[in-house]
Protein backbone atom coordinates (compact mmCIF):
# COMPACT_ATOMS: atom_id res chain seq x y z
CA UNK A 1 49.95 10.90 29.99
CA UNK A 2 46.52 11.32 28.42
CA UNK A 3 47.23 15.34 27.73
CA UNK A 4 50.75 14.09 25.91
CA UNK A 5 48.78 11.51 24.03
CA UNK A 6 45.51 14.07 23.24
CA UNK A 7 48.33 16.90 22.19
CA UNK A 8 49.66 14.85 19.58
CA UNK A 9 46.78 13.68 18.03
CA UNK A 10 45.59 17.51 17.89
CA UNK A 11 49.15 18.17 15.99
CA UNK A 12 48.68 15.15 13.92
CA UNK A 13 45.08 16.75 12.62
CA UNK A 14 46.03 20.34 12.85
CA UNK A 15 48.59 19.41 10.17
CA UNK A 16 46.34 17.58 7.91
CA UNK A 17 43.65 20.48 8.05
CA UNK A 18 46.16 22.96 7.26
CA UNK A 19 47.52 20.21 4.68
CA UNK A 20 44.07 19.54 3.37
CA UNK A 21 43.26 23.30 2.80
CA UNK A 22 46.42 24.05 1.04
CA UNK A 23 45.73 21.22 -1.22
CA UNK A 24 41.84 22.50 -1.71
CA UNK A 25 43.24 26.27 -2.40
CA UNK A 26 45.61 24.84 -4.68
CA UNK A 27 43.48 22.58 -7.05
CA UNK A 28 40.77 25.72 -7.10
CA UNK A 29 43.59 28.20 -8.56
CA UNK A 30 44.06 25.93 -10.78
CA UNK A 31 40.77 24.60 -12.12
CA UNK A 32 38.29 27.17 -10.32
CA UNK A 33 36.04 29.14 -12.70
CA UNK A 34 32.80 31.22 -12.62
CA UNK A 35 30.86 27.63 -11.25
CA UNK A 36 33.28 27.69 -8.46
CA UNK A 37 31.04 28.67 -5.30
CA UNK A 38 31.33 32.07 -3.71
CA UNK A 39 31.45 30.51 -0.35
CA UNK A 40 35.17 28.42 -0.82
CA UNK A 41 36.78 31.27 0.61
CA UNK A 42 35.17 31.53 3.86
CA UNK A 43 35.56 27.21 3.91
CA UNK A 44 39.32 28.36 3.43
CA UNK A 45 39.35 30.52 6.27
CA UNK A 46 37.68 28.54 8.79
CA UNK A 47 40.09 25.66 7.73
CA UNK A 48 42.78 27.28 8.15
CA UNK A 49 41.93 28.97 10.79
CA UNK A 50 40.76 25.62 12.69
CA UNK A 51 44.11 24.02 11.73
CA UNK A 52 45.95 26.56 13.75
CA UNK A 53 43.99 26.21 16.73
CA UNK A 54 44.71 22.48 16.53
CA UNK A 55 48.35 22.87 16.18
CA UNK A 56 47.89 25.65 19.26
CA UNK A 57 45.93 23.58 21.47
CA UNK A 58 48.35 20.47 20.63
CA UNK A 59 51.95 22.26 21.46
CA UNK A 60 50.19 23.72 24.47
CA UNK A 61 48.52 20.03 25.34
CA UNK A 62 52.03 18.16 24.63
CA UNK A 63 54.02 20.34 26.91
CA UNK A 64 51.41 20.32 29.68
CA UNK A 65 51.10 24.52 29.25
CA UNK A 66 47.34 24.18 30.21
């Protein structure tokens, strides 16, 4: 019960971290310019990249796989 209940709350943030970094990538195309910092990208990336794992970790944690 407590791996169903865990798996969904790692869904429910995996999809705002991938929802949060699409809106951040989105508002920077759109108003970045030369003050923009170097480093958004690699925030970008990691966010992304941690949203995924969330959404892994939370199918895998919801349908007892591990």
């Amino acid at each position: 019960m407590f791996e169903t209940i865990a798996g969904i709350v790692l869904l429910l943030l995996g999809c705002y971290q991938l929802y949060a970094t699409r809106n951040v990538f989105v508002y920077t195309k759109k108003h970045g310019n030369k003050s923009t910092s170097a480093f958004l990208p690699l925030g970008l990336y990691s966010g992304g990249l941690m949203g995924i794992v969330f959404l892994c970790f939370g199918v895998a944690l919801t349908f007892h796989l591990i």
